[in-house]
Protein backbone atom coordinates (compact mmCIF):
# COMPACT_ATOMS: atom_id res chain seq x y z
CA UNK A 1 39.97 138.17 90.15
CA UNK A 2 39.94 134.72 91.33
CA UNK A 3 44.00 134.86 91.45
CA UNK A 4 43.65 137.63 94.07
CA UNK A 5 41.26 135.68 95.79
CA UNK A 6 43.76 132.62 95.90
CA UNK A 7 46.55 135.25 97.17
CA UNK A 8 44.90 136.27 99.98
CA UNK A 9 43.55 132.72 101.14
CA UNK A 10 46.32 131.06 100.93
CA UNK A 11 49.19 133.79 101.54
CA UNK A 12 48.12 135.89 104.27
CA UNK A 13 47.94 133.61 107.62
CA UNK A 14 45.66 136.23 109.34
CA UNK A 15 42.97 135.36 106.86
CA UNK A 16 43.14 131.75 106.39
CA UNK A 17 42.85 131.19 110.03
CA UNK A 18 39.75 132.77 112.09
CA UNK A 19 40.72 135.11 115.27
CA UNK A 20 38.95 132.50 117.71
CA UNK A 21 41.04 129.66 116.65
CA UNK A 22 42.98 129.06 119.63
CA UNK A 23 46.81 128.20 119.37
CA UNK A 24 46.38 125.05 120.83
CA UNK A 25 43.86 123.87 117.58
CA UNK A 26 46.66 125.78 115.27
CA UNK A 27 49.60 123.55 117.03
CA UNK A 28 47.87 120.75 116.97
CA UNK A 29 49.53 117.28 115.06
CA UNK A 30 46.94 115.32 112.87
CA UNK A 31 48.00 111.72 112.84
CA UNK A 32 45.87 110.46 110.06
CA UNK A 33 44.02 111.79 106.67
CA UNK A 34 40.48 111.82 108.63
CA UNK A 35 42.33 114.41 111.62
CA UNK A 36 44.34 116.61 109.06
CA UNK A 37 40.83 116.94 107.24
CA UNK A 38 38.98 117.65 110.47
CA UNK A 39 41.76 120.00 111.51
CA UNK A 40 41.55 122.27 108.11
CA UNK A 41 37.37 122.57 108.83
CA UNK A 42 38.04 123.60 112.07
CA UNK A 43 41.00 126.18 112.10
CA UNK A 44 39.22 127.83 108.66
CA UNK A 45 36.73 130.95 109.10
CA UNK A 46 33.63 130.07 107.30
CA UNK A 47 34.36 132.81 105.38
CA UNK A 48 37.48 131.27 103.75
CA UNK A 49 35.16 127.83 103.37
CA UNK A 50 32.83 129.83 101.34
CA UNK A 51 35.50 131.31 98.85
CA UNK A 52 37.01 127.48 98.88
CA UNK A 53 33.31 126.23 98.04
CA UNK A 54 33.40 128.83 94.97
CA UNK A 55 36.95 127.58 92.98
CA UNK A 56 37.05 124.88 90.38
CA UNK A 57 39.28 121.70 92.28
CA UNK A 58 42.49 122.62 90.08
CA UNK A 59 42.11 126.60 91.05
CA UNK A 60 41.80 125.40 94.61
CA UNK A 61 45.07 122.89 95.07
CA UNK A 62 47.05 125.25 92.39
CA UNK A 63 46.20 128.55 95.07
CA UNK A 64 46.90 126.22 97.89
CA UNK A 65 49.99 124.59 97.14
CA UNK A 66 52.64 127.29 98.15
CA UNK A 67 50.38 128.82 100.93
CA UNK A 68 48.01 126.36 102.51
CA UNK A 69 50.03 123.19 101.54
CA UNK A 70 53.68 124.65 102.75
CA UNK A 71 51.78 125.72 105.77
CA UNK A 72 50.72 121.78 106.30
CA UNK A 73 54.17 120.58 105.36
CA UNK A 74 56.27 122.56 107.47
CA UNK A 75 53.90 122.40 110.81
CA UNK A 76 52.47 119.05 110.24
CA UNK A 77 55.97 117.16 110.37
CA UNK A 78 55.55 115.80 106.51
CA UNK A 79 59.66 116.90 105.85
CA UNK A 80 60.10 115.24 109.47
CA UNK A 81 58.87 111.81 108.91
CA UNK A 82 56.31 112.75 111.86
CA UNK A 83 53.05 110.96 112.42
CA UNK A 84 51.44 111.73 109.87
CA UNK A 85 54.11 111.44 107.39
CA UNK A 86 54.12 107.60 108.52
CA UNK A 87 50.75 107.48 107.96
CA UNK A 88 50.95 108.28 104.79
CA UNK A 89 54.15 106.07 104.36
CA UNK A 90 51.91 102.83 105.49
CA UNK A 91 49.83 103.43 102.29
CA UNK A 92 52.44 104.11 99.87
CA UNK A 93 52.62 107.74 99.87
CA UNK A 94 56.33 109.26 100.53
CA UNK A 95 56.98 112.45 99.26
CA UNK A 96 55.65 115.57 101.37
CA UNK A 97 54.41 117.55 98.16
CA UNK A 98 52.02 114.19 97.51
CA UNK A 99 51.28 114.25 101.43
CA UNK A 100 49.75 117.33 101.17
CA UNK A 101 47.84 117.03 97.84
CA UNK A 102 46.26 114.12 99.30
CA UNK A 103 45.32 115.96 102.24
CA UNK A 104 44.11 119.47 100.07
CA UNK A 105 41.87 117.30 97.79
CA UNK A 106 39.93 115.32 100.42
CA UNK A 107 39.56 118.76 102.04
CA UNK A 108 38.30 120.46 98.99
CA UNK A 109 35.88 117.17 98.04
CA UNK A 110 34.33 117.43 101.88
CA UNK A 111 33.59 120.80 101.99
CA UNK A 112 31.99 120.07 98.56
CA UNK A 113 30.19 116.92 99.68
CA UNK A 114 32.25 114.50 97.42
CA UNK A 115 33.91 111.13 97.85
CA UNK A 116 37.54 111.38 98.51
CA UNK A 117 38.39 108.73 96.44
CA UNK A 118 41.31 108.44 98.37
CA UNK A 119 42.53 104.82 96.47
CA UNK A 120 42.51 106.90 93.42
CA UNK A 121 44.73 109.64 94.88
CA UNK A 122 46.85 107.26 95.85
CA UNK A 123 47.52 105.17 92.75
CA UNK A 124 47.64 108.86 91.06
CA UNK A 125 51.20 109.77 92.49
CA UNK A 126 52.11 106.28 92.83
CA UNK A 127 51.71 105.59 89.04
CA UNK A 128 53.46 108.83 88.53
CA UNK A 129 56.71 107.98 90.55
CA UNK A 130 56.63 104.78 88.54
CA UNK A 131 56.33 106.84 85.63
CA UNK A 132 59.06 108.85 86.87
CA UNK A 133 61.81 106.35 87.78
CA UNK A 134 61.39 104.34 84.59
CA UNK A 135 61.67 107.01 82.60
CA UNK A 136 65.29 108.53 84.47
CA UNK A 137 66.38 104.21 84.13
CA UNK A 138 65.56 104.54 80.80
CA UNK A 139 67.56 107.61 80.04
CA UNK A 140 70.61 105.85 81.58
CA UNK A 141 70.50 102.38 79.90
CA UNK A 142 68.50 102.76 77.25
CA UNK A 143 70.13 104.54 73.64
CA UNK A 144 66.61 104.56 71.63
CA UNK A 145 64.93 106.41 74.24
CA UNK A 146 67.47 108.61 74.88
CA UNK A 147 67.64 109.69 71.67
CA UNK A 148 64.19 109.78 71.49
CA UNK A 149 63.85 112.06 74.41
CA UNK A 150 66.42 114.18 72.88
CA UNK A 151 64.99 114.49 69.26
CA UNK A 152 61.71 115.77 71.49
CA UNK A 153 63.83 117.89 72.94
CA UNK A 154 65.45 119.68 70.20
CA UNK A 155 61.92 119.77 68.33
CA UNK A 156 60.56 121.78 71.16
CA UNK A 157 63.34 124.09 71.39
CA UNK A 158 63.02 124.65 67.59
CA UNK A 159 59.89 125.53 67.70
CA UNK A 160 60.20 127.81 70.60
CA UNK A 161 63.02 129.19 68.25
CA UNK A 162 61.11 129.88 65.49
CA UNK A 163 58.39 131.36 67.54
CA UNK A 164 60.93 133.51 68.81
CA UNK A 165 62.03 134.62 65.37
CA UNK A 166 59.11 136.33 64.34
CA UNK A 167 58.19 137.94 67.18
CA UNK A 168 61.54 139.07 67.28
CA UNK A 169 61.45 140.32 64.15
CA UNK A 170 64.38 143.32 62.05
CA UNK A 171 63.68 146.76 63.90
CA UNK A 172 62.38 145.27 67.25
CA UNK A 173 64.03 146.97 69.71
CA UNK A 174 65.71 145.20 73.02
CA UNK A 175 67.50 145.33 76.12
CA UNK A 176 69.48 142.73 77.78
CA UNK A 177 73.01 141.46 79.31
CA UNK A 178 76.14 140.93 78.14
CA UNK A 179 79.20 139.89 79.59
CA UNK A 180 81.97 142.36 80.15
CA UNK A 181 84.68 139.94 80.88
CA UNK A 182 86.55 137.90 78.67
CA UNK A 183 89.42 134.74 78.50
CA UNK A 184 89.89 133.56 81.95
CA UNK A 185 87.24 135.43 83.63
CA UNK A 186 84.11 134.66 80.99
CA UNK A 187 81.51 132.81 82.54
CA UNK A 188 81.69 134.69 85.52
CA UNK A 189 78.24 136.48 85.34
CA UNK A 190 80.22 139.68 85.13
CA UNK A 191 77.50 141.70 83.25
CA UNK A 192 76.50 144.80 81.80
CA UNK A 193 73.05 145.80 80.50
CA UNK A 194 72.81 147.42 76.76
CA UNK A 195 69.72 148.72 74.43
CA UNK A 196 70.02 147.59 70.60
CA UNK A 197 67.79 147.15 67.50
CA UNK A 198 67.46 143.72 65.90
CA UNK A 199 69.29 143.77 62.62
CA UNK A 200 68.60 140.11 61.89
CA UNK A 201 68.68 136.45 63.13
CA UNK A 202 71.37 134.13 61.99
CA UNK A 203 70.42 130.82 63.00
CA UNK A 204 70.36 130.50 66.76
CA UNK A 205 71.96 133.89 67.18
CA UNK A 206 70.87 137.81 67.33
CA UNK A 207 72.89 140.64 65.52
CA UNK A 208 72.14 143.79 67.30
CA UNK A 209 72.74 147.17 66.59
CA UNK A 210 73.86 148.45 70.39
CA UNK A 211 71.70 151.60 70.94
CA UNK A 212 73.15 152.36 74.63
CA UNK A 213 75.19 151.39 76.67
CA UNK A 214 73.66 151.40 80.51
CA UNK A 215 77.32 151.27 81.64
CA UNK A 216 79.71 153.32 79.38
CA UNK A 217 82.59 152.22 81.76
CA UNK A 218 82.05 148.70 80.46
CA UNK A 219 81.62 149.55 76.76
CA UNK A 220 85.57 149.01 75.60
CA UNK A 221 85.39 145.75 77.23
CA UNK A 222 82.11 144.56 75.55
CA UNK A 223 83.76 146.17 72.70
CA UNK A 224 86.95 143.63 72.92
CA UNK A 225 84.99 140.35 74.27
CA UNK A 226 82.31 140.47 71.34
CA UNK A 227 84.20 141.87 68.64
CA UNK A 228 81.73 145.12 67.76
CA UNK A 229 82.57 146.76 65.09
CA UNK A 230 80.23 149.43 64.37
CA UNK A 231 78.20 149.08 66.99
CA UNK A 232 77.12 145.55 66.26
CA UNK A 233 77.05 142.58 68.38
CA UNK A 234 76.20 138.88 68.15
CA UNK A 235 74.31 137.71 70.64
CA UNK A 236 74.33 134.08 71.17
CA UNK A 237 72.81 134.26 74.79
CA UNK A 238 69.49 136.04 73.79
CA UNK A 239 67.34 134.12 76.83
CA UNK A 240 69.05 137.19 78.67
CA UNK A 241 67.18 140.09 76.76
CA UNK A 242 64.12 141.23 76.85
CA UNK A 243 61.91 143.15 74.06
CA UNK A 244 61.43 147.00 75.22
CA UNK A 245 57.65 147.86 75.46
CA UNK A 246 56.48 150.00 72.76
């Protein structure tokens, strides 16, 4: 319920701005945290204030960010280094996204009555670009942590594998993509779409028994680039099928 709330807030410009706000409030430029606030209590219907009063914080800025927040990117001037992007470049704030989330959470903690705790906000994306850069240095100087990172890695995907495996269990049935080009032309994203039943995993990779053929035009070339005999195939790129609903 409260994600179809969220939709309509922060999706559907009609709603998220009141009929008497007048274009020149909607066009206007907020220079400084304490204006874009201002600006956001005066261009929102009370209405939309209420529903905003009723979310948790993280239900509010995770609704907000593709509606509400692009909204404030795009027409504020944060992608054009405008005022109030150098505003929030004096106090160490650079990237649009963290513009934004500064300005969404002061918004949400003053219709709520709350401190901003702006210096918090701040060192919040600040220690998380540091964060950020020393872990891509890292992964280009340092061996250890890149083999670290990549022993994570591979432990996740293994997992996710495994997972996989018995949900995807003998008799499950499937549809998917294959390619229908071969040699020079694989890797192409030439595709067709079959049905099969899982016969069976062997290690990373799916042995089908094909079931249909969406595209019978396609089904000697399958045929040649897979090898099928009998109607079964090994699929090694199984992220492209999906199980059929029951």
């Amino acid at each position: 319920m409260r994600y179809n709330i969220l939709i309509i807030i922060f999706f559907t410009f009609s709603t998220v701005y009141g009929q008497d706000v007048s274009k020149k409030e909607l066009n206007y430029k907020p220079i400084n945290l304490e204006e874009a606030v201002n600006q956001l209590k005066i261009i929102h219907q009370d209405s939309t204030k209420q529903k905003i009063m009723e979310m948790s914080e993280d239900e509010f800025l995770a609704g907000a960010h593709f509606g509400l927040g692009m909204w404030i990117r795009n027409n504020w001037g944060l992608w054009k280094g405008q005022e109030l992007a150098k505003y929030f470049n004096s106090i160490g704030i650079y990237h649009p996204d963290d513009m934004s989330g500064i300005i969404l959470t002061s918004y949400y903690r003053e219709l709520h009555g709350q401190d901003w705790k702006i210096d918090e906000q701040i060192q919040y994306y600040q220690d998380y670009w540091k964060k950020s850069n020393e872990h891509f240095q890292k992964l280009k100087t340092d061996t250890a942590y890149q083999k670290m990172i990549q022993e994570q890695q591979d432990s996740i995907l293994e997992a996710k594998l495994y997972q996989k495996k018995i949900e995807w269990a003998k008799g499950k049935k499937v549809n998917g993509y294959v390619e229908h080009r071969c040699g020079c032309l694989e890797g192409l994203f030439l595709r067709t779409q079959i049905e099969g039943t899982i016969i069976e995993w062997q290690d990373d990779k799916l042995l089908l028994q094909i079931d249909k053929y969406m595209d019978m035009r396609k089904k000697k070339r399958v045929v040649k680039c897979y090898n099928v005999e009998d109607d079964l195939i090994l699929i090694e790129h199984h992220e492209l099928f999906r199980l059929k609903d029951d």
